[in-house]
Protein backbone atom coordinates (compact mmCIF):
# COMPACT_ATOMS: atom_id res chain seq x y z
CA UNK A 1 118.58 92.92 138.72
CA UNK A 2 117.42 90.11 136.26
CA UNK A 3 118.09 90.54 132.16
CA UNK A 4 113.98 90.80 132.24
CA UNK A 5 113.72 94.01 134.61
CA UNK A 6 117.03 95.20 133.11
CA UNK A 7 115.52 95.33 129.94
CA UNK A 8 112.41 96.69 131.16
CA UNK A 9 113.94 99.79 132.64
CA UNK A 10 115.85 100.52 129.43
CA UNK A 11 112.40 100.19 127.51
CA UNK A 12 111.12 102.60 130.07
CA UNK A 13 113.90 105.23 130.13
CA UNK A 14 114.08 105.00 125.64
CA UNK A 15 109.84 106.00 126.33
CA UNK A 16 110.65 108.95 128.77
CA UNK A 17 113.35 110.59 126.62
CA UNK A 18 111.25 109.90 123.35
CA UNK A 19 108.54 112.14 125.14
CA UNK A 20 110.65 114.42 126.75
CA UNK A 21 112.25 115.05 123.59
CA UNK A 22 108.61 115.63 121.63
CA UNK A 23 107.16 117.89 124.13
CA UNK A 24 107.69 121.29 124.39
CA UNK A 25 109.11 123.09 127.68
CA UNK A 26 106.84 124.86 130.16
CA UNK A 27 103.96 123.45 127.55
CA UNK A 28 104.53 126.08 124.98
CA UNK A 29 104.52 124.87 121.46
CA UNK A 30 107.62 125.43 118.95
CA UNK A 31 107.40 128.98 117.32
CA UNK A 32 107.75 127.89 113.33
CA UNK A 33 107.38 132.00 112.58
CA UNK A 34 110.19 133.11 110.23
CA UNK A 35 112.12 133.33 106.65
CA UNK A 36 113.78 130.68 105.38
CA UNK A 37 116.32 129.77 102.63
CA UNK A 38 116.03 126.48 100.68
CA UNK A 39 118.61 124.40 100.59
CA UNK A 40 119.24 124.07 97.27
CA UNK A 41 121.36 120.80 96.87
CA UNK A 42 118.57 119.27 97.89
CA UNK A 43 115.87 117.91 95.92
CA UNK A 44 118.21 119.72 93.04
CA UNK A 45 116.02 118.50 89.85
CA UNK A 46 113.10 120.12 91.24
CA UNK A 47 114.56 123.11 92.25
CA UNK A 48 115.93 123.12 88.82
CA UNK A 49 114.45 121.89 85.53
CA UNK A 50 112.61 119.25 86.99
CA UNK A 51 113.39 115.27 87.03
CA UNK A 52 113.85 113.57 83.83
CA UNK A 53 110.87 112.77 81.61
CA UNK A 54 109.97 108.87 82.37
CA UNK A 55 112.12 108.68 85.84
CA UNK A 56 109.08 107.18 87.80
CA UNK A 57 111.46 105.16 90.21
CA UNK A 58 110.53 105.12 93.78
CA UNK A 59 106.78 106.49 93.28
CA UNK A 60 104.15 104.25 93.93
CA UNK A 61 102.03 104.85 90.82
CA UNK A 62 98.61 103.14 89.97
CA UNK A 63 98.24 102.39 85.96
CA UNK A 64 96.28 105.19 85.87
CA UNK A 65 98.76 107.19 87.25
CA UNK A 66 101.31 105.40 84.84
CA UNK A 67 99.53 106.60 82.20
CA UNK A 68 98.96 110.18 83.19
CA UNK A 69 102.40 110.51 83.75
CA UNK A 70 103.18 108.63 80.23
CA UNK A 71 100.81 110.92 78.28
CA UNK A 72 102.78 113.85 79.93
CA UNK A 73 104.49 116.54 77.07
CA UNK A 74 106.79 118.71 78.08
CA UNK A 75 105.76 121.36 76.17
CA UNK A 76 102.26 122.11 78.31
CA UNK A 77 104.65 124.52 80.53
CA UNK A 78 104.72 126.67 77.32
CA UNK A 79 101.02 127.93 77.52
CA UNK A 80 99.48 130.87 78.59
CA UNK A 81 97.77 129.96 81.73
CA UNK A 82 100.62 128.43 83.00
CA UNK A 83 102.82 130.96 82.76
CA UNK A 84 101.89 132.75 86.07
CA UNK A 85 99.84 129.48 87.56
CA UNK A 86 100.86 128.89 91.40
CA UNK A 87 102.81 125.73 92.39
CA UNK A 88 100.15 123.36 93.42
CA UNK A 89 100.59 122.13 97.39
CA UNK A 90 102.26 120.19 98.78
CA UNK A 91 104.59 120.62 95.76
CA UNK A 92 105.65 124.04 97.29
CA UNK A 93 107.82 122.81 99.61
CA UNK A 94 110.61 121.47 97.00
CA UNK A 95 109.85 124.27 94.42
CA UNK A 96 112.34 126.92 93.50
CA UNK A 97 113.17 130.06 96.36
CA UNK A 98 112.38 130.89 100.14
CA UNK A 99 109.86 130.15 102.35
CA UNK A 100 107.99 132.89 104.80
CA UNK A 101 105.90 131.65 108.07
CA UNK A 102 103.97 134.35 109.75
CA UNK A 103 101.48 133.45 113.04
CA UNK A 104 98.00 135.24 113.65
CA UNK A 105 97.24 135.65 116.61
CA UNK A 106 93.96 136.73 118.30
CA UNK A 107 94.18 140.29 119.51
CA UNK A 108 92.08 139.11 122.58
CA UNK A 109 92.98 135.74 123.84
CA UNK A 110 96.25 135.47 122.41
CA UNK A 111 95.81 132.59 120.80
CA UNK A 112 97.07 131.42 117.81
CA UNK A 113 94.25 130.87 114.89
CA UNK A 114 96.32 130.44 112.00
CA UNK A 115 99.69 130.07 109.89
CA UNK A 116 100.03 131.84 107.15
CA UNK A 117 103.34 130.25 104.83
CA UNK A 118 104.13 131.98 101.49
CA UNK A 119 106.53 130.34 99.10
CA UNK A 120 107.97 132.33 95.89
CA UNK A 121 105.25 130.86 93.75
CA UNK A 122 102.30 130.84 95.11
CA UNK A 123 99.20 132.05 97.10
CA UNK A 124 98.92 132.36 100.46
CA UNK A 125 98.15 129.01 102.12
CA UNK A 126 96.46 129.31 105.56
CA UNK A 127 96.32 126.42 108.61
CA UNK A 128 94.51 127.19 110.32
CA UNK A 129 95.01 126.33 114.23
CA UNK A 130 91.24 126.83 115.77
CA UNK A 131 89.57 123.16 115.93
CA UNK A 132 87.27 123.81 112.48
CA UNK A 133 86.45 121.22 110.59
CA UNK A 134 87.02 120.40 106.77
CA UNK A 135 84.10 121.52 104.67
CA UNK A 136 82.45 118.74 102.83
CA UNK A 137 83.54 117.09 99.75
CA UNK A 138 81.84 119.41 97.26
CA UNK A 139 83.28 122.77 98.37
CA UNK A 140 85.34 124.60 95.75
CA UNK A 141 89.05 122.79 95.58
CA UNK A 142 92.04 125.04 95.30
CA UNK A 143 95.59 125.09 94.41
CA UNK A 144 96.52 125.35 98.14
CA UNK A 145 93.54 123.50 99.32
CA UNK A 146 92.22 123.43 102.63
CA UNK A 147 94.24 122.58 105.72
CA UNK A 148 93.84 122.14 109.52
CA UNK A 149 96.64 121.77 112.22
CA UNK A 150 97.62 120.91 115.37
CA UNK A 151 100.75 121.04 117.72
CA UNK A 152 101.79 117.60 118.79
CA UNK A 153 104.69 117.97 121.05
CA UNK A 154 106.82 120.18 119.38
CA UNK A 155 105.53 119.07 115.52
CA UNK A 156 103.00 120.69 113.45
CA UNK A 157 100.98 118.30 112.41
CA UNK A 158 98.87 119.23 109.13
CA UNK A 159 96.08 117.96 107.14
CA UNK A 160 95.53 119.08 103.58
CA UNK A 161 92.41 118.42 101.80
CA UNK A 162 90.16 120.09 98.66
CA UNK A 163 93.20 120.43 96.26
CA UNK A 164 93.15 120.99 92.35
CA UNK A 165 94.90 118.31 90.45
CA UNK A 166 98.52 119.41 90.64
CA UNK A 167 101.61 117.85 89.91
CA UNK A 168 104.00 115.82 92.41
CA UNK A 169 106.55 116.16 90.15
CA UNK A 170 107.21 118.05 87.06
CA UNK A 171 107.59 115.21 84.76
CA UNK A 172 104.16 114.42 84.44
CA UNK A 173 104.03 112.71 88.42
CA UNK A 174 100.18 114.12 89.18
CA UNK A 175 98.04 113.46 92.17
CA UNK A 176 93.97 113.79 91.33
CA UNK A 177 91.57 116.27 93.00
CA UNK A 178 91.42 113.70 95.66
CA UNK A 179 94.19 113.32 97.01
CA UNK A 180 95.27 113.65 100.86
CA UNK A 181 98.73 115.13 102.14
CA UNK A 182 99.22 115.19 105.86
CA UNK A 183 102.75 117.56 106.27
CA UNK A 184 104.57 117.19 109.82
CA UNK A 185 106.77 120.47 110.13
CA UNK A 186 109.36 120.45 112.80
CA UNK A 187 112.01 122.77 113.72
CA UNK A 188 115.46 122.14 115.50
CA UNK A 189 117.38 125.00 115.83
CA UNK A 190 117.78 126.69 112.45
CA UNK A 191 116.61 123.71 110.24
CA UNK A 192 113.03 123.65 109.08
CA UNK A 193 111.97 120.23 108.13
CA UNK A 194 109.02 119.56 106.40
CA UNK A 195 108.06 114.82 106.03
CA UNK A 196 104.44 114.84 103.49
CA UNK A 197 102.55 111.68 103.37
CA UNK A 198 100.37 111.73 99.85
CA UNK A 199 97.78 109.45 99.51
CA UNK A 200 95.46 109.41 96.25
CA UNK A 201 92.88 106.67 95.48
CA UNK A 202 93.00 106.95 91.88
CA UNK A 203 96.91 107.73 91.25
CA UNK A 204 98.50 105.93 93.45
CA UNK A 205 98.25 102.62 95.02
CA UNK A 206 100.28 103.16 98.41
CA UNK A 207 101.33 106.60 100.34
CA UNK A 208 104.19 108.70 98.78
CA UNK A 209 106.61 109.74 101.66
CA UNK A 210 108.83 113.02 100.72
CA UNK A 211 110.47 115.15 102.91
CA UNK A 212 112.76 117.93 102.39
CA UNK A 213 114.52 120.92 104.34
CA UNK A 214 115.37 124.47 104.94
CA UNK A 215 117.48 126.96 107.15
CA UNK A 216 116.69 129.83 109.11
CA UNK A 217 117.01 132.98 107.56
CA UNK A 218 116.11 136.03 109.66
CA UNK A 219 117.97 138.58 107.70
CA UNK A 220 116.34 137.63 104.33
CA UNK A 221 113.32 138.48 102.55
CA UNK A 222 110.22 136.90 100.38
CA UNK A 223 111.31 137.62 97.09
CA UNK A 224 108.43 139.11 95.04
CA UNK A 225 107.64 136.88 92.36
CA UNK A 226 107.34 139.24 88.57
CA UNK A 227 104.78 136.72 86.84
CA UNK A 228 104.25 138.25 83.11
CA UNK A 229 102.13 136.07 80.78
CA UNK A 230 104.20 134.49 78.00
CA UNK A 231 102.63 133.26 74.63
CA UNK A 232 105.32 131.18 73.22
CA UNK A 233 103.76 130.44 70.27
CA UNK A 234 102.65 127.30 70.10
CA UNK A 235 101.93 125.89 66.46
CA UNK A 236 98.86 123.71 66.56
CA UNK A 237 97.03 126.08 69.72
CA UNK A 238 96.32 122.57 71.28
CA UNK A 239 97.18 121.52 74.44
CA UNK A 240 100.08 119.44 74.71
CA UNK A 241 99.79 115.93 75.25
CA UNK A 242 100.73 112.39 73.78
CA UNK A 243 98.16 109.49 73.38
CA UNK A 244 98.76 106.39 75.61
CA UNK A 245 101.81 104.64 74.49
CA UNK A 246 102.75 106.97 71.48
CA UNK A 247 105.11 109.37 74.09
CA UNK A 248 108.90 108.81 71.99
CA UNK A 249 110.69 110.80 74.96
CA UNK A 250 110.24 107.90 77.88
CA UNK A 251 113.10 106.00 77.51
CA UNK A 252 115.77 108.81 76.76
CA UNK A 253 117.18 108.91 80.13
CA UNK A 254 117.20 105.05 80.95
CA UNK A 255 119.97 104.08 78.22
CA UNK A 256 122.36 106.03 79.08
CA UNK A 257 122.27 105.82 82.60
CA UNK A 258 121.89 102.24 82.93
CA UNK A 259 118.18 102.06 84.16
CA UNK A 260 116.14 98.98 83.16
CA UNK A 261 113.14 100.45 81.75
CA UNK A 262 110.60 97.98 83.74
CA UNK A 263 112.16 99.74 86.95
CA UNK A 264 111.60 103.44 85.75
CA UNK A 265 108.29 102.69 85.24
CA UNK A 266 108.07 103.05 88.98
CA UNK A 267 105.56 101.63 91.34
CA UNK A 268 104.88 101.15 95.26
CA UNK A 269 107.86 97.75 94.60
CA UNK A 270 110.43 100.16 92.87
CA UNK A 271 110.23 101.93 96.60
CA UNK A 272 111.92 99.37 98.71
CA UNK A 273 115.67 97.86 99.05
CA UNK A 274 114.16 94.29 97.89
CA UNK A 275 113.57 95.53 94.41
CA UNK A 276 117.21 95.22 93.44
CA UNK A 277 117.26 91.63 93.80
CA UNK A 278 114.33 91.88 91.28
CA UNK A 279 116.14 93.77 89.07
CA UNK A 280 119.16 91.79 88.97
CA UNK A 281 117.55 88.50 87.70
């Protein structure tokens, strides 16, 4: 057998296992139905008290969405409405608590129509499974938007549209209210994991890869989540903000860890391995 054919069968074989491996037995699709625990060392400033206030490494931000970020104040979380306000999606999936999947299924045919998933805080966000289409660009956006799937091979493949401007991350990271998230969920044995692509026109300049990860949890439960509406107080009743540039808090956390502030700016350069050389001129 020549190198060529040689390496032409391997290239063949590496194809068949690839689908083999994506591709469900006896054509059934993956059953993603359960409770699940977070695991909480990862993504452990979110699940916590969120990231640092001007760490924007690694995020490919526009200037506009420098400057949202920028203008963000810490304080905001102290008001009324957003004491009991739902995560916004795709945030959910690296939010604080457990994670519930439940399947409907048509009485009739069987078939499934729709996943429901519940996270501590929030509503409940249906896929639904059935072929419709997204309705058009003016119908009412919500905090869990609007979102469509399909099984390929053994991965749920979602598409999330119609979402309220929410935060990416809770130091001021937003997406606008049109943005795009397409979620591939995939389980393998009792891990859950969960890759979302972000795209936004206006706050971002390149897609924002995350992914994250949970464990399978039969024996647990949804915890209910006792919102209560806290008024902290708030001197000035204003909504808390800082004007472009005027934000004193952005460059707390790049002293003493050694950061150069150009890099924590962020941006879709800050996201790849050849920024260091950058950085080190």
């Amino acid at each position: 057998m020549t190198l060529v054919n040689r390496a032409k069968l391997v290239g063949a074989l590496l194809f068949a296992v690839t689908m083999l491996c994506g591709v469900s037995a006896f054509g059934q699709t993956a059953d993603l139905a359960g409770e699940y625990a977070g695991i909480t060392q990862e993504d452990a400033m979110e699940r916590a008290g969120g990231p640092p206030l001007g760490d924007y490494m690694g995020i490919p931000l526009s200037d506009a969405g420098r400057l949202r970020a920028e203008s963000n104040d810490e304080a905001i979380w102290g008001l009324p409405e957003f004491s009991c306000r739902p995560h916004p999606q795709p945030y959910n999936w690296r939010s604080q608590g457990s994670v519930q999947i439940r399947k409907e299924i048509d009485p009739v045919s069987r078939e499934l129509r729709a996943y429901h998933i519940q996270f501590t805080r929030s509503l409940d966000w249906i896929i639904y499974m059935d072929g419709r289409p997204h309705p058009d660009e003016y119908a009412a956006h919500t905090w869990s938007g609007f979102a469509t799937g399909r099984m390929v091979g053994n991965v749920l493949e979602v598409t999330v549209t119609h979402m309220k401007e929410g935060y990416t991350k809770r130091n001021g990271v937003m997406f606008s209210d049109n943005a795009k998230a397409t979620e591939f969920i995939y389980r393998r044995g009792d891990l859950l994991s969960i890759v979302t692509v972000l795209t936004d026109p206006y706050y971002l300049t390149e897609p924002f890869v995350v992914s994250t990860n949970f464990r399978y949890s039969p024996n647990a439960q949804l915890e209910f989540f006792p919102c209560t509406v806290i008024d902290e107080g708030l001197h000035d009743r204003q909504v808390p903000h800082f004007l472009p540039g005027a934000n004193p808090y952005l460059l707390e956390f790049t002293g003493p860890n050694g950061i150069p502030p150009e890099a924590a700016k962020g941006g879709a350069e800050t996201m790849y391995p050849e920024y260091r050389l950058k950085i080190k001129k």
